[in-house]
N, C-alpha and C. Protein backbone atom coordinates (compact mmCIF):
# COMPACT_ATOMS: atom_id res chain seq x y z
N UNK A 1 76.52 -14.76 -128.14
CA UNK A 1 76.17 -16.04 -128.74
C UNK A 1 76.50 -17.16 -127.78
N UNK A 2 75.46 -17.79 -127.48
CA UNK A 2 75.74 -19.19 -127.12
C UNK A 2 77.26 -20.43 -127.99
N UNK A 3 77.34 -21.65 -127.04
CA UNK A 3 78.45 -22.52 -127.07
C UNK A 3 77.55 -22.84 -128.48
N UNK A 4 76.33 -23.64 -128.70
CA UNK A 4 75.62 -24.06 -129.76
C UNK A 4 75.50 -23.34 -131.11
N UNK A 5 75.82 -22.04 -131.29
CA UNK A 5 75.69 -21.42 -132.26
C UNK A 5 76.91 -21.14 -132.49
N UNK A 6 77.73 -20.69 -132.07
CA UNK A 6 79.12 -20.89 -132.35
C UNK A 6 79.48 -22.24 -133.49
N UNK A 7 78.99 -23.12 -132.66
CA UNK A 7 80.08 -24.63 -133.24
C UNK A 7 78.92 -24.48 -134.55
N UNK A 8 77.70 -23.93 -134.48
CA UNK A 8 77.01 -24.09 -136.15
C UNK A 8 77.69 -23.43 -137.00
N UNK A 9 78.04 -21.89 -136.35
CA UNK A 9 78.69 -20.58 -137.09
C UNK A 9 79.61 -21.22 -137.90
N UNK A 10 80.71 -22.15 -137.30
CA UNK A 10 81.96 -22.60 -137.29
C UNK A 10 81.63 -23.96 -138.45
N UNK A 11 81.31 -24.78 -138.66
CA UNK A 11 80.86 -25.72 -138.68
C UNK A 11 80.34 -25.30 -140.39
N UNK A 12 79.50 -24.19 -140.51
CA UNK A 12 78.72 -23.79 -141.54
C UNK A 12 79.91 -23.58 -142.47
N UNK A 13 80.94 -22.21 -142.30
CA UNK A 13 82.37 -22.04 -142.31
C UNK A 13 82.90 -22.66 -142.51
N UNK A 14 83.42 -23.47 -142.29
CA UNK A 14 84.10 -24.93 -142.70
C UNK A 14 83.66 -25.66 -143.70
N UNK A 15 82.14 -25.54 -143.73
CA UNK A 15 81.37 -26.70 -145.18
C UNK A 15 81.60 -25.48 -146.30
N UNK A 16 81.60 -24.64 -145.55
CA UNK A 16 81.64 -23.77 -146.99
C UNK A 16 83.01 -23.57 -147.48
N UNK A 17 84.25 -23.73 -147.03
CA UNK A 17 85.14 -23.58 -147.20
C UNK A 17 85.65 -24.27 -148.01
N UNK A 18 85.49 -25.42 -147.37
CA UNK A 18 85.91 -27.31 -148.60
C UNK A 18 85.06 -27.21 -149.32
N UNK A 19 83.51 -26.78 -149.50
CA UNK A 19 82.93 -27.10 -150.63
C UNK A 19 83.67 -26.05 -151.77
N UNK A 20 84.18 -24.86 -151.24
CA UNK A 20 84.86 -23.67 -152.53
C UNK A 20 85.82 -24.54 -152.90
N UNK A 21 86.67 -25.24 -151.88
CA UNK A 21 87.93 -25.96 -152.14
C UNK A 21 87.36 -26.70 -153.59
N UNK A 22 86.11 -27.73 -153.34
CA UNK A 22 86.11 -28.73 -154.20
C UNK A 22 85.38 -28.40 -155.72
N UNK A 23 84.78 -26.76 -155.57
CA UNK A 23 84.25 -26.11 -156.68
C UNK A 23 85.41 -26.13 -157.50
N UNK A 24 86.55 -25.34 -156.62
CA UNK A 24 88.02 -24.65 -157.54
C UNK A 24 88.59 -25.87 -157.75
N UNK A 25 88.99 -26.90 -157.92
CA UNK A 25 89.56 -28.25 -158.10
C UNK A 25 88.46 -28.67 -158.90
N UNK A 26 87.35 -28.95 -158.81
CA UNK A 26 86.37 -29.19 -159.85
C UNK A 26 86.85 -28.15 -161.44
N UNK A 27 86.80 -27.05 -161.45
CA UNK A 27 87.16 -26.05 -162.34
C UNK A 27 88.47 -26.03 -163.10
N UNK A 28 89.60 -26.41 -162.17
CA UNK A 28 91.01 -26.71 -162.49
C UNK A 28 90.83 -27.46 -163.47
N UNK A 29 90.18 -28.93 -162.77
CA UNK A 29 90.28 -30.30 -163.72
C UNK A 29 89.39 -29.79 -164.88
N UNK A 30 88.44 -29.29 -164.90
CA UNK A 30 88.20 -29.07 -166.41
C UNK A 30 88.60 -28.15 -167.22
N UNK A 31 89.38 -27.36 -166.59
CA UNK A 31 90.19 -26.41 -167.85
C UNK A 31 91.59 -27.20 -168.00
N UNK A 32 91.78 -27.82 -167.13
CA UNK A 32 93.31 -28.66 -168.10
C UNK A 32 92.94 -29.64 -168.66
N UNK A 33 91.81 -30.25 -168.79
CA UNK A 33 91.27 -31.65 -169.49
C UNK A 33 91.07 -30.70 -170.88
N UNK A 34 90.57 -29.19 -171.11
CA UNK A 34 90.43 -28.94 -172.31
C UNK A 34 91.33 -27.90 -172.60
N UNK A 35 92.32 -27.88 -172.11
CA UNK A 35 93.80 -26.77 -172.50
C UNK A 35 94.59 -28.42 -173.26
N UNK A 36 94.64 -28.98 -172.19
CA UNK A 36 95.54 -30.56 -173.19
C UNK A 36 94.53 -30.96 -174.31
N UNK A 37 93.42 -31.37 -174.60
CA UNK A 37 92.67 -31.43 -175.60
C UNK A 37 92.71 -30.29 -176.93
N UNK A 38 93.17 -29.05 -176.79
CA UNK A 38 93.51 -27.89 -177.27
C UNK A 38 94.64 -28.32 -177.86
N UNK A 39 95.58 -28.42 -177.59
CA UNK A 39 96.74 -28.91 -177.85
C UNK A 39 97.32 -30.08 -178.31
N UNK A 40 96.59 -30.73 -178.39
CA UNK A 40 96.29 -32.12 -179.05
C UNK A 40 96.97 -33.47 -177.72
N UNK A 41 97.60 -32.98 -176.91
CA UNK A 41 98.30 -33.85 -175.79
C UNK A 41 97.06 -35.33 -175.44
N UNK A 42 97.14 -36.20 -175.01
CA UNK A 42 96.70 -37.29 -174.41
C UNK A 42 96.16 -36.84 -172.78
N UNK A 43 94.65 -37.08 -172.66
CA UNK A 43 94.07 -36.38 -171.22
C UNK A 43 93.68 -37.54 -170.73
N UNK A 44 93.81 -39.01 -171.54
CA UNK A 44 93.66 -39.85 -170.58
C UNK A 44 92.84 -40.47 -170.14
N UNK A 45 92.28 -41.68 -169.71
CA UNK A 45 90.88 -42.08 -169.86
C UNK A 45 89.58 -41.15 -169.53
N UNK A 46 88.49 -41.37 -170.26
CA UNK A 46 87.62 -40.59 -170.33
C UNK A 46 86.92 -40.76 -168.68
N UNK A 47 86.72 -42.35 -168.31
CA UNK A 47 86.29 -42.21 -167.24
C UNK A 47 86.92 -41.64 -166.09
N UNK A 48 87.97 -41.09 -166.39
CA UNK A 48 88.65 -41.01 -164.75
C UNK A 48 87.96 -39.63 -164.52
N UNK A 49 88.15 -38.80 -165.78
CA UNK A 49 87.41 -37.37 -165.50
C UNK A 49 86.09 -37.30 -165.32
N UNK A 50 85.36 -37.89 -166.14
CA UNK A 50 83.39 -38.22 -165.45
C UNK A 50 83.38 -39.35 -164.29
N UNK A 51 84.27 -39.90 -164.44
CA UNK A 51 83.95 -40.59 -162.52
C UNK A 51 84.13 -39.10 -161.70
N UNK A 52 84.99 -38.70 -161.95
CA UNK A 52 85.45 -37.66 -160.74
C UNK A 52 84.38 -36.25 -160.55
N UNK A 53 84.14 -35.96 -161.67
CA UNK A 53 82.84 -34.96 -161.75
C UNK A 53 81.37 -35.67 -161.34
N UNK A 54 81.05 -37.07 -161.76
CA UNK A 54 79.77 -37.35 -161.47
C UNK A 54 80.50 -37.91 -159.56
N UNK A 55 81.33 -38.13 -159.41
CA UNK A 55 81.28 -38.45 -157.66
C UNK A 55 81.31 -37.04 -156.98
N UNK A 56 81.80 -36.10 -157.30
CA UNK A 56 81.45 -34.75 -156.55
C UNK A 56 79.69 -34.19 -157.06
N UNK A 57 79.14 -34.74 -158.05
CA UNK A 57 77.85 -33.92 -158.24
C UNK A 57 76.71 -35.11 -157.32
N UNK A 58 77.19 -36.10 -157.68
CA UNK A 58 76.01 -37.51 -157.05
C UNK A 58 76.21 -37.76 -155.30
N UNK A 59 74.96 -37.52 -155.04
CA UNK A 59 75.01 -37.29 -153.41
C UNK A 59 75.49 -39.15 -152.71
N UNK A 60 75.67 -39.92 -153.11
CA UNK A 60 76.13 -40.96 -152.58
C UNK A 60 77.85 -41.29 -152.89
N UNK A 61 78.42 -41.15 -151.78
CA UNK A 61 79.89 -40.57 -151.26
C UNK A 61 80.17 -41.72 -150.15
N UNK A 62 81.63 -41.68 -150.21
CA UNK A 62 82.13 -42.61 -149.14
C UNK A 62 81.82 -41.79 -147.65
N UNK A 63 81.17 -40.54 -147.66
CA UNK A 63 81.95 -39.70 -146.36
C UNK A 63 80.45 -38.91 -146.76
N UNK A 64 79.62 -38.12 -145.35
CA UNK A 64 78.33 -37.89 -145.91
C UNK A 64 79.07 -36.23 -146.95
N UNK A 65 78.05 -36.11 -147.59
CA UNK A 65 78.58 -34.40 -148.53
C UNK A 65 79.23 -33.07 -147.62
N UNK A 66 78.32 -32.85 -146.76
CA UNK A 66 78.81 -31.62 -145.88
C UNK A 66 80.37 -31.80 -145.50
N UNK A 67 80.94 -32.84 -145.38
CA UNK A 67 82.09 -32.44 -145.17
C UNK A 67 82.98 -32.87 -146.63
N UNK A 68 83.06 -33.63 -147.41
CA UNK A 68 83.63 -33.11 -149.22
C UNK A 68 84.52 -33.34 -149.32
N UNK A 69 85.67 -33.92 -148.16
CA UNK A 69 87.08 -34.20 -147.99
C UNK A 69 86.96 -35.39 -149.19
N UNK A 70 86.76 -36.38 -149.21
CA UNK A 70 86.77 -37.29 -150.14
C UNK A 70 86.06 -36.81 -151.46
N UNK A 71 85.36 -35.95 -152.01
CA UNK A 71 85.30 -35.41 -153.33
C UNK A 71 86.81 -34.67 -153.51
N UNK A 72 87.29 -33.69 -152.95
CA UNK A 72 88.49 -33.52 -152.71
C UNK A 72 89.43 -34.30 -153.26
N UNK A 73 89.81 -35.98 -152.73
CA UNK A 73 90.65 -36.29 -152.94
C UNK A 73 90.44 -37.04 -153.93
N UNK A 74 89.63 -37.16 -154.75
CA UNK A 74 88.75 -37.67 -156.04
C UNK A 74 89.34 -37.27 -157.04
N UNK A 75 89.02 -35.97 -156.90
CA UNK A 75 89.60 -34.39 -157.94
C UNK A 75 90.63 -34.15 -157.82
N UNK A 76 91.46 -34.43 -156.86
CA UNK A 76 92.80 -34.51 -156.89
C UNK A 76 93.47 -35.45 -157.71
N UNK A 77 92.88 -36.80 -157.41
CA UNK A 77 93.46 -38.15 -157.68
C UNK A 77 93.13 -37.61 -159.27
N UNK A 78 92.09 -37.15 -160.10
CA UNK A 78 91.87 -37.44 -161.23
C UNK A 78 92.90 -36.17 -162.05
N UNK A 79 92.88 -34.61 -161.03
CA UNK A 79 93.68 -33.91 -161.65
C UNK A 79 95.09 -34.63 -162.37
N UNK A 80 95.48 -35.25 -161.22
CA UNK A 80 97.56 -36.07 -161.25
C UNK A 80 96.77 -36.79 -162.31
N UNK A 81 96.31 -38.08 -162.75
CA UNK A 81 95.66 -39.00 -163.69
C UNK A 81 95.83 -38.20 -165.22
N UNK A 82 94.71 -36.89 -165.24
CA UNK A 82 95.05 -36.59 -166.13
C UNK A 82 96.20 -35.40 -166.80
N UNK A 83 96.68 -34.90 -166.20
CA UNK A 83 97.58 -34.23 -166.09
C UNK A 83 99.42 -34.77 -166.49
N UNK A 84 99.40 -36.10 -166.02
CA UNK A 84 100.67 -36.97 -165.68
C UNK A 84 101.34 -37.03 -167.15
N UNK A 85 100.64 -37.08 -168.27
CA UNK A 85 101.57 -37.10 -169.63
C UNK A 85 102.63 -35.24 -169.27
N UNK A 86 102.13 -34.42 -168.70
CA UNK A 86 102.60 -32.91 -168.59
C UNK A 86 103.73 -33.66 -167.73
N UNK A 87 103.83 -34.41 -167.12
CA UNK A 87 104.95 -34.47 -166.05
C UNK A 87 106.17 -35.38 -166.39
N UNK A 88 105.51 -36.21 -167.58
CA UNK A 88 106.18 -37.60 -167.66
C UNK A 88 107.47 -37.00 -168.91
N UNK A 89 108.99 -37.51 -168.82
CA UNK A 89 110.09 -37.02 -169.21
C UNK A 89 109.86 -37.86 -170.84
N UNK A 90 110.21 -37.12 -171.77
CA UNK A 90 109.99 -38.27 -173.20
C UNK A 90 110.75 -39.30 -173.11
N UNK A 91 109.60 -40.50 -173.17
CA UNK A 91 110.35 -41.72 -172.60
C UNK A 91 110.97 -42.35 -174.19
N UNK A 92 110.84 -41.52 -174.85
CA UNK A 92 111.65 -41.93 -176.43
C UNK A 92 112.22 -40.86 -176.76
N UNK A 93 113.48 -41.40 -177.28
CA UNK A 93 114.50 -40.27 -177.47
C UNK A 93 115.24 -41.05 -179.18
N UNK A 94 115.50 -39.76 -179.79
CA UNK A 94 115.62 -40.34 -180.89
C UNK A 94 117.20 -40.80 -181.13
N UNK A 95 117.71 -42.09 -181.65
CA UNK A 95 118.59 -42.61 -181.91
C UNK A 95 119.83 -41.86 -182.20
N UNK A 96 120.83 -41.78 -181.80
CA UNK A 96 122.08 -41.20 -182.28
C UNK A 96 122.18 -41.93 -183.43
N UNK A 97 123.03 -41.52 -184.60
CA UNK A 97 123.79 -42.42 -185.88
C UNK A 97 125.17 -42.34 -185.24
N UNK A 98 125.62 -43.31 -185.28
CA UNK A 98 126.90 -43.52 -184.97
C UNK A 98 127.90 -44.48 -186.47
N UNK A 99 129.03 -44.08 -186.43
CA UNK A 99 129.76 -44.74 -187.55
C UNK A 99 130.77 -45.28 -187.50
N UNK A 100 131.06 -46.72 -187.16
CA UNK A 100 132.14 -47.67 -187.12
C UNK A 100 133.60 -47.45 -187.49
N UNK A 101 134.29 -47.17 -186.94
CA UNK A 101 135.38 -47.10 -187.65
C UNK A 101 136.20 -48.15 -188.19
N UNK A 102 135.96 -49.18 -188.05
CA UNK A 102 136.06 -50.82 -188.40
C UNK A 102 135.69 -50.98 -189.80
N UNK A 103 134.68 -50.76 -189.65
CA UNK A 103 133.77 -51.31 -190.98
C UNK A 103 133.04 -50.04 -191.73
N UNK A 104 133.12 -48.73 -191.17
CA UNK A 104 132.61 -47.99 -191.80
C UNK A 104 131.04 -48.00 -192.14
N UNK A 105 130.46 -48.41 -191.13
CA UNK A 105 128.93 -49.23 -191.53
C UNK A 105 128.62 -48.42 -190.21
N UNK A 106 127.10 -47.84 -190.72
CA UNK A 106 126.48 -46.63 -189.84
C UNK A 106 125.56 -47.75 -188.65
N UNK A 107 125.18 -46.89 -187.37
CA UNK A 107 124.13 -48.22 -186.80
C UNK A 107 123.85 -47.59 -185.59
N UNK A 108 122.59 -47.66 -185.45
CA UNK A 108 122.19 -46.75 -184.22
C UNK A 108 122.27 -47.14 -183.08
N UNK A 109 122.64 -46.31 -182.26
CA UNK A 109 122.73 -46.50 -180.68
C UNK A 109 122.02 -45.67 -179.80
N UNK A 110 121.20 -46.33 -178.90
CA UNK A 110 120.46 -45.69 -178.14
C UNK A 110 120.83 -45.03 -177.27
N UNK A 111 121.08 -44.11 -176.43
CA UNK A 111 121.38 -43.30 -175.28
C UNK A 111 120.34 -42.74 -174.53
């Protein structure tokens, strides 16, 4: 094989590689958008997940298609987006009762 067919060989290989990348990240994000929907959890604005699916299906891209790096980081950005209630610590915690020994008068305290 020629220097020219090589860098196509290579080249072809590579588009095909990131495009599997951005199939399987495409696939991710929609089975956890409907495993948290399953479960009743919060998935988070609707557009972040159809921006992110219609910018990997719609051929006008910051970056031309064959190379997909920026659908990539689309599907990434939207996986963390909707995903982030799974990560986030319960930012409410329920009140201790606590009881005065003064006054004998109950009164909650946060911790």
């Amino acid at each position: 094989m020629d220097t020219t067919t090589t860098v196509i060989v290579v080249a072809v290989a590579l588009a095909a590689l990131v495009l599997t990348m951005a199939v399987v990240l495409l696939v991710r994000l929609v089975r956890t958008r409907r495993d948290l929907r399953r479960a009743g959890l919060p998935t988070g604005p609707r557009w972040v997940f159809w921006g992110a699916v219609l910018y990997l299906v719609l051929p006008t891209d910051l970056l031309p298609d064959p190379v997909y790096l920026d659908d990539i980081g689309v599907l990434l950005l939207a996986l963390r987006t909707i995903s982030a209630p799974l990560r986030m610590p319960n930012s409410h915690k329920s009140p201790a009762v606590t009881e005065s020994k003064e006054t004998n008068h109950s009164f909650d305290s946060y911790k």
